[in-house]
PDB file of N, CA and C in Angstrom:
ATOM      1  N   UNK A   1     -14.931  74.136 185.598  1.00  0.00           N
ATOM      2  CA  UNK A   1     -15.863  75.130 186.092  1.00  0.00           C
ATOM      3  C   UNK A   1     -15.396  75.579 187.472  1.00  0.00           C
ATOM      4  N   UNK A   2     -14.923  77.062 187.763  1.00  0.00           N
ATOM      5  CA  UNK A   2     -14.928  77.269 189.156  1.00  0.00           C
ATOM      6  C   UNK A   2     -16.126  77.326 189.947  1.00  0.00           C
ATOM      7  N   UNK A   3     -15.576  77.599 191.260  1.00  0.00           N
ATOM      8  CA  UNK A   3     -16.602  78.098 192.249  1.00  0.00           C
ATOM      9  C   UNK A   3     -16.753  79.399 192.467  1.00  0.00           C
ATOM     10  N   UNK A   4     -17.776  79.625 192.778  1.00  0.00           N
ATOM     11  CA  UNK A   4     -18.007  81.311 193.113  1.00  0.00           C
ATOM     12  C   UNK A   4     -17.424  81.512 194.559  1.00  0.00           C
ATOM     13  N   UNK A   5     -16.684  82.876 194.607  1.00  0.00           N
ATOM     14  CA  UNK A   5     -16.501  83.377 195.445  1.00  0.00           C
ATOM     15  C   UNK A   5     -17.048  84.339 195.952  1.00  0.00           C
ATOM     16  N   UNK A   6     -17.118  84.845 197.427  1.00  0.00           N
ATOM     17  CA  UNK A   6     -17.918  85.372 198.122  1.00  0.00           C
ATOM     18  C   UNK A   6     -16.143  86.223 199.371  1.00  0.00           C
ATOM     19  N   UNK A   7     -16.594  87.737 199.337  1.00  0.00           N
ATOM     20  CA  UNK A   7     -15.357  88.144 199.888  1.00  0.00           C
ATOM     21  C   UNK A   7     -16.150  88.474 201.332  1.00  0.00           C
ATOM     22  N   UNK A   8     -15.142  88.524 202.178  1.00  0.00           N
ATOM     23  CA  UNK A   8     -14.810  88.598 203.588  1.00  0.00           C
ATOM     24  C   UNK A   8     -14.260  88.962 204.418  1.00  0.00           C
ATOM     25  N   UNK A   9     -14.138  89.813 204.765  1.00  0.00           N
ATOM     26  CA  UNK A   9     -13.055  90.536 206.350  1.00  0.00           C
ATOM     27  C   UNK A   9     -12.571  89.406 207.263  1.00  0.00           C
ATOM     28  N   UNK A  10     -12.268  89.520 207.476  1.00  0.00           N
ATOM     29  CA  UNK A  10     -11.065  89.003 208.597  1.00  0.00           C
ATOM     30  C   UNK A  10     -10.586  89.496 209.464  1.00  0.00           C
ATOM     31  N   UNK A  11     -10.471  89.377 210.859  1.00  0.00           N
ATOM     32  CA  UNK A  11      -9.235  89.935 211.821  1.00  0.00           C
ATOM     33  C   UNK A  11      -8.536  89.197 212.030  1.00  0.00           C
ATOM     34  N   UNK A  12      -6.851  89.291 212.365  1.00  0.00           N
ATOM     35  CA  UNK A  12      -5.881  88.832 212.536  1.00  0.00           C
ATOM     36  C   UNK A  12      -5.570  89.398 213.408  1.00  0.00           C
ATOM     37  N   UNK A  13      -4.838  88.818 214.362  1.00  0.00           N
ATOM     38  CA  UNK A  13      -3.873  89.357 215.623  1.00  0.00           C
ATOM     39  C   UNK A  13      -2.803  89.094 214.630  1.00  0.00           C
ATOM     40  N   UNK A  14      -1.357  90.106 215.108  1.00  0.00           N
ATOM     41  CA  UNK A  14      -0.928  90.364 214.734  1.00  0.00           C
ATOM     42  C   UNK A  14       0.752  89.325 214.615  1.00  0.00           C
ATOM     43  N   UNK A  15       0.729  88.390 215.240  1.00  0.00           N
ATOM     44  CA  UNK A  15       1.660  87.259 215.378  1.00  0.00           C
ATOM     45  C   UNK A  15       0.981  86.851 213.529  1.00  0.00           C
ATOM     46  N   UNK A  16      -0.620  86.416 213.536  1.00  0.00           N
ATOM     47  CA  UNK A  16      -1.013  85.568 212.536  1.00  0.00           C
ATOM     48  C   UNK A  16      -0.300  86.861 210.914  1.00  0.00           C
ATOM     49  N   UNK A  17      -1.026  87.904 211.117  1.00  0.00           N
ATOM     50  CA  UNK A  17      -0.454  88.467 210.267  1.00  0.00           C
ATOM     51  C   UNK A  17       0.487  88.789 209.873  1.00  0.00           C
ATOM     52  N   UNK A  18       1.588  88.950 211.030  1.00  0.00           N
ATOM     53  CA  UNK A  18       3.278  88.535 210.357  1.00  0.00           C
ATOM     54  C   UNK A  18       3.368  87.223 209.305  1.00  0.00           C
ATOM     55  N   UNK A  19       2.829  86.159 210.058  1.00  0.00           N
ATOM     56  CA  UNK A  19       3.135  84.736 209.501  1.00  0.00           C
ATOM     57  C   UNK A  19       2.628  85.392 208.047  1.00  0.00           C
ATOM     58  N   UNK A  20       0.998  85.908 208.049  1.00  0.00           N
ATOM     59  CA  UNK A  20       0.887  85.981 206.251  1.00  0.00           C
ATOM     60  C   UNK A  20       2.070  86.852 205.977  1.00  0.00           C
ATOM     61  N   UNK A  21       2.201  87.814 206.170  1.00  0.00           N
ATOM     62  CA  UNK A  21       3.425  88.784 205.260  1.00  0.00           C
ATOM     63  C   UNK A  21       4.156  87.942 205.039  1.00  0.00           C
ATOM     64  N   UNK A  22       4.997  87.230 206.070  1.00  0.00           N
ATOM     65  CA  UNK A  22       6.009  86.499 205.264  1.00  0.00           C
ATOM     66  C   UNK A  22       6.160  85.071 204.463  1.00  0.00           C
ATOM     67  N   UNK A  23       4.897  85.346 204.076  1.00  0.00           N
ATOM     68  CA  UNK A  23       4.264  84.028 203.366  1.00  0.00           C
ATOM     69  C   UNK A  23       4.111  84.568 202.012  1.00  0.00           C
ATOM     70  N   UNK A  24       4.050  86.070 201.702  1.00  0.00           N
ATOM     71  CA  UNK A  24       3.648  86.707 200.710  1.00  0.00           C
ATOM     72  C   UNK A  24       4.776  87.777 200.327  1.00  0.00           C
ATOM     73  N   UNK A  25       5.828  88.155 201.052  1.00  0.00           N
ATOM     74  CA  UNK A  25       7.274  88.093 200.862  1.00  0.00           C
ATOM     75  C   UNK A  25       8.463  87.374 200.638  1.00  0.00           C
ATOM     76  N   UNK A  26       7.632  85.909 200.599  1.00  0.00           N
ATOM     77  CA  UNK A  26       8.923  84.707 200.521  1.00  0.00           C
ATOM     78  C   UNK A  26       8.304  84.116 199.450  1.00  0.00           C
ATOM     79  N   UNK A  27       6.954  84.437 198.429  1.00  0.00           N
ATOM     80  CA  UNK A  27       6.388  84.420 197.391  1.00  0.00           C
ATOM     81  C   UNK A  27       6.438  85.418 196.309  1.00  0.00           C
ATOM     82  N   UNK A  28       6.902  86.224 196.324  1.00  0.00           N
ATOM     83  CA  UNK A  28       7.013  87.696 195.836  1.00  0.00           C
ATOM     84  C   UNK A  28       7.652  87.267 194.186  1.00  0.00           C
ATOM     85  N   UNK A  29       7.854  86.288 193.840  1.00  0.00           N
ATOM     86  CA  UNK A  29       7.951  86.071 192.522  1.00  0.00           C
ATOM     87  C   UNK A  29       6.973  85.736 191.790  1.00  0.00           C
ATOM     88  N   UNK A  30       5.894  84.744 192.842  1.00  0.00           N
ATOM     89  CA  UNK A  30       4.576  85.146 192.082  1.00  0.00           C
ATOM     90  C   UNK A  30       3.405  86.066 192.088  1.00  0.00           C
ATOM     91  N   UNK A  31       3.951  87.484 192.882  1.00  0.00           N
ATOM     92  CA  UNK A  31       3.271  88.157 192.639  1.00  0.00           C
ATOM     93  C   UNK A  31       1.729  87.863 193.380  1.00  0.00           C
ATOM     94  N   UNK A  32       2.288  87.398 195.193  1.00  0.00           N
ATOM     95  CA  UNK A  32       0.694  87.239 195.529  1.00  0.00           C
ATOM     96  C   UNK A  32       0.469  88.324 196.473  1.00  0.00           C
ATOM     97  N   UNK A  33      -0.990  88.459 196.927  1.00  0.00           N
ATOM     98  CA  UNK A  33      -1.194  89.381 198.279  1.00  0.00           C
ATOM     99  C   UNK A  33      -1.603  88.302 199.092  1.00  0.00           C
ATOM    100  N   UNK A  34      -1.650  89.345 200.317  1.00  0.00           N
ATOM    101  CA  UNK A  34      -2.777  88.147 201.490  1.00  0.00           C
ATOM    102  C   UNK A  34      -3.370  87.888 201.172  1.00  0.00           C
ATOM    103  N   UNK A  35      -4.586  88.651 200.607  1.00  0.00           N
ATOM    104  CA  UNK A  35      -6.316  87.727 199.961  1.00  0.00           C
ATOM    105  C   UNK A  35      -5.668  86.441 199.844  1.00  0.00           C
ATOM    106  N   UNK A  36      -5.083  86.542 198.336  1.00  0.00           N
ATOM    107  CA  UNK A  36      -4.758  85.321 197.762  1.00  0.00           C
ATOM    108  C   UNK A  36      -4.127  84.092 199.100  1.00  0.00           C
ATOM    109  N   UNK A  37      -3.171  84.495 199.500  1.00  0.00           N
ATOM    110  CA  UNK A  37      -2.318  83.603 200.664  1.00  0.00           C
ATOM    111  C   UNK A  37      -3.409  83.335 201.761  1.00  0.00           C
ATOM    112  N   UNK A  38      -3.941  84.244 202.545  1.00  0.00           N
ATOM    113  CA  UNK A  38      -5.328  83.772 202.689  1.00  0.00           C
ATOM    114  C   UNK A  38      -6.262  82.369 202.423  1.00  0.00           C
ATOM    115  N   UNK A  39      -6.545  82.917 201.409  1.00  0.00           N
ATOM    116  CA  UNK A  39      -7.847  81.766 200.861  1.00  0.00           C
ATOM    117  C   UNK A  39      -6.853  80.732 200.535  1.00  0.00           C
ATOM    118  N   UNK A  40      -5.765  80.486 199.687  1.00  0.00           N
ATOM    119  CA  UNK A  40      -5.117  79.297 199.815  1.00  0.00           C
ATOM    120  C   UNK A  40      -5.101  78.579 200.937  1.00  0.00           C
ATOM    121  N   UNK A  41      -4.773  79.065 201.819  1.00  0.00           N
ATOM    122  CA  UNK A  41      -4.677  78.179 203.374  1.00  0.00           C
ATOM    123  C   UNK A  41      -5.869  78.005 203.650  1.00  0.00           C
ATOM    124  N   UNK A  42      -6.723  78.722 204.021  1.00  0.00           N
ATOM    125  CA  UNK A  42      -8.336  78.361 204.785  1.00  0.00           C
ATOM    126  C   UNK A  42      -8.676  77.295 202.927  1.00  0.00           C
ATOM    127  N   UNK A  43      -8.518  77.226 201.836  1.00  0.00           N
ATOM    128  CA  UNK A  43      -8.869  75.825 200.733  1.00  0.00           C
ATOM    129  C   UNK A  43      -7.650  74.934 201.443  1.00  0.00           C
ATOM    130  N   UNK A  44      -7.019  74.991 201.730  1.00  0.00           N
ATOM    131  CA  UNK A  44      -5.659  74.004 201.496  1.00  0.00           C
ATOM    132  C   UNK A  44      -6.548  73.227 202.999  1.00  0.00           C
ATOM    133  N   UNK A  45      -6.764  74.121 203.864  1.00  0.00           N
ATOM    134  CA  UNK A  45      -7.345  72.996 205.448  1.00  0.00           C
ATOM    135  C   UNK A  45      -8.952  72.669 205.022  1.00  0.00           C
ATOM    136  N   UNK A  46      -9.422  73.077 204.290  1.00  0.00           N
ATOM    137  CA  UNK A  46     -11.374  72.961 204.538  1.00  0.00           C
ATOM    138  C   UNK A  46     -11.493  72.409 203.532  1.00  0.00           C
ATOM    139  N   UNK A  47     -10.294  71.399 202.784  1.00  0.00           N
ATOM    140  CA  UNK A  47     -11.094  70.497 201.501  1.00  0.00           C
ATOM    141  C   UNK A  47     -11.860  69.264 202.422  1.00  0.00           C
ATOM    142  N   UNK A  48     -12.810  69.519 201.714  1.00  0.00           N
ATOM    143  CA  UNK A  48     -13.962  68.314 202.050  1.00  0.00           C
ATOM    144  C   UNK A  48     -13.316  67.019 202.423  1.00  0.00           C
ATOM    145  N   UNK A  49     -12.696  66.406 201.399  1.00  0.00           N
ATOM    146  CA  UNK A  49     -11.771  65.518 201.051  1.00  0.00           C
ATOM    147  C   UNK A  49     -11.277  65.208 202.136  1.00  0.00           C
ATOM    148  N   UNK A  50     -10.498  65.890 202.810  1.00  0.00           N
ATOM    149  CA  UNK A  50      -9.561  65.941 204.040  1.00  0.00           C
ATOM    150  C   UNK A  50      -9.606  65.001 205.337  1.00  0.00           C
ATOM    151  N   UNK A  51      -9.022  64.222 206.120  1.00  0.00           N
ATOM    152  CA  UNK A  51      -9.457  64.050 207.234  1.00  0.00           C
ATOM    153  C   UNK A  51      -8.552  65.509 208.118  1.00  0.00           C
ATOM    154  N   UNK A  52      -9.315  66.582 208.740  1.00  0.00           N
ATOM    155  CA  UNK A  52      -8.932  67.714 209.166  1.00  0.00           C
ATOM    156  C   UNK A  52      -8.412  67.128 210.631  1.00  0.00           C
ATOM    157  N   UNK A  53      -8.866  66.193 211.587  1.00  0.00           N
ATOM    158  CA  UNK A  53      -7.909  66.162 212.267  1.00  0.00           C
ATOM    159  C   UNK A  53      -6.511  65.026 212.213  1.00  0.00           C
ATOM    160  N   UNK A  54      -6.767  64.469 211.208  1.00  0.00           N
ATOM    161  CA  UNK A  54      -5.171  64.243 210.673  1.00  0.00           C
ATOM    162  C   UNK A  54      -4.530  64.998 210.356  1.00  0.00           C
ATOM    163  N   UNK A  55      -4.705  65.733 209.374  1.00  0.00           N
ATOM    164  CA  UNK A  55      -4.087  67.011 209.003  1.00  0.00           C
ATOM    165  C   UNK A  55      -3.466  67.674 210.075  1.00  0.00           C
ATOM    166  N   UNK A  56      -4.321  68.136 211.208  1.00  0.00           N
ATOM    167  CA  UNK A  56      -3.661  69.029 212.105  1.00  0.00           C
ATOM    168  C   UNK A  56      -2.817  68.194 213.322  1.00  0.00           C
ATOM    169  N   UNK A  57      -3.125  66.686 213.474  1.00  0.00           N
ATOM    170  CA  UNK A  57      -1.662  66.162 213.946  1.00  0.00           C
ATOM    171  C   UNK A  57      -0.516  66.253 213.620  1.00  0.00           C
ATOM    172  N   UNK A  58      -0.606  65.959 211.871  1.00  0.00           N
ATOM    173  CA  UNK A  58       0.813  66.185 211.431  1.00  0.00           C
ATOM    174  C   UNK A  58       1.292  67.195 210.976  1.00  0.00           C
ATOM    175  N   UNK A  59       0.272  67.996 211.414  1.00  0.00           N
ATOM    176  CA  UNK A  59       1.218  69.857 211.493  1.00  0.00           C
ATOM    177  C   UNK A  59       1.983  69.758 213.008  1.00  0.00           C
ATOM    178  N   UNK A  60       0.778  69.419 214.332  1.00  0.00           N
ATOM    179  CA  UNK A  60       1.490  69.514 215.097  1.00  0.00           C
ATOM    180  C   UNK A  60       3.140  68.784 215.679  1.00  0.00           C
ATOM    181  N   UNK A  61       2.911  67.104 214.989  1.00  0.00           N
ATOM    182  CA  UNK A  61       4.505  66.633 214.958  1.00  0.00           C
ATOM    183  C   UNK A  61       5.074  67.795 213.795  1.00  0.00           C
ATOM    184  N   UNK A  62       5.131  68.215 213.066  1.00  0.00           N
ATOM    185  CA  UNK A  62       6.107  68.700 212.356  1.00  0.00           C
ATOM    186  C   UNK A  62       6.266  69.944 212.955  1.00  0.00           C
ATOM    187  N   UNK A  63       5.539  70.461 213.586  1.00  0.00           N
ATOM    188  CA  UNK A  63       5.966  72.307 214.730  1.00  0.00           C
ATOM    189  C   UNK A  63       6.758  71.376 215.806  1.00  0.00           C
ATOM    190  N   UNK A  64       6.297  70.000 216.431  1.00  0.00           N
ATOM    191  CA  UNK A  64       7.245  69.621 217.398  1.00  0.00           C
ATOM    192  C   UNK A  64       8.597  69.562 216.984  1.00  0.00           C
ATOM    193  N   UNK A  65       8.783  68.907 215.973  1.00  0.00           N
ATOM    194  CA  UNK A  65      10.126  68.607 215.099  1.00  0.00           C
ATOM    195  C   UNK A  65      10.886  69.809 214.937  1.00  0.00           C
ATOM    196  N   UNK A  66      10.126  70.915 214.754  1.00  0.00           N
ATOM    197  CA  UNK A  66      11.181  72.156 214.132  1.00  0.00           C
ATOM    198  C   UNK A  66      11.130  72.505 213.139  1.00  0.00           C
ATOM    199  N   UNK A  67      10.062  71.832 212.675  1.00  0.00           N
ATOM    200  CA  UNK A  67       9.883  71.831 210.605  1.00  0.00           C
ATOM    201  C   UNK A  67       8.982  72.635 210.609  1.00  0.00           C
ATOM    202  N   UNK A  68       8.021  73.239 211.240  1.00  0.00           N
ATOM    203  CA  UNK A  68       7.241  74.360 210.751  1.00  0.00           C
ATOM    204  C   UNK A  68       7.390  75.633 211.633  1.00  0.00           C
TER     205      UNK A  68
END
């Protein structure tokens, strides 16, 4: 069973919105847009599940590293 969705505007400065384009140009075989690339990321960080500030430590070692 999914969840219902509910759509939304957004502003992006324009550093963030490069990052989507080329998140959705380096995907272009499956045929996604931003929406989609979008909501993947804001589900991929806001699962319940998550400890969110673990998560965002080991984004930040891996931007220290050079890996993101």
């Amino acid at each position: 069973m999914g969840t219902s969705k509910i759509k939304v505007e957004v502003a992006l400065d324009k550093t963030a919105l490069q990052k989507i384009d080329e998140i959705v140009d380096s995907s272009n075989y499956l045929d996604t847009k931003r929406s989609e690339s979008i909501g993947t990321i804001l589900s991929a960080f806001l699962k319940p599940e998550v400890n969110h500030a673990e998560k965002a430590r080991g984004l930040i070692i891996r931007k220290r590293k050079g890996l993101l």
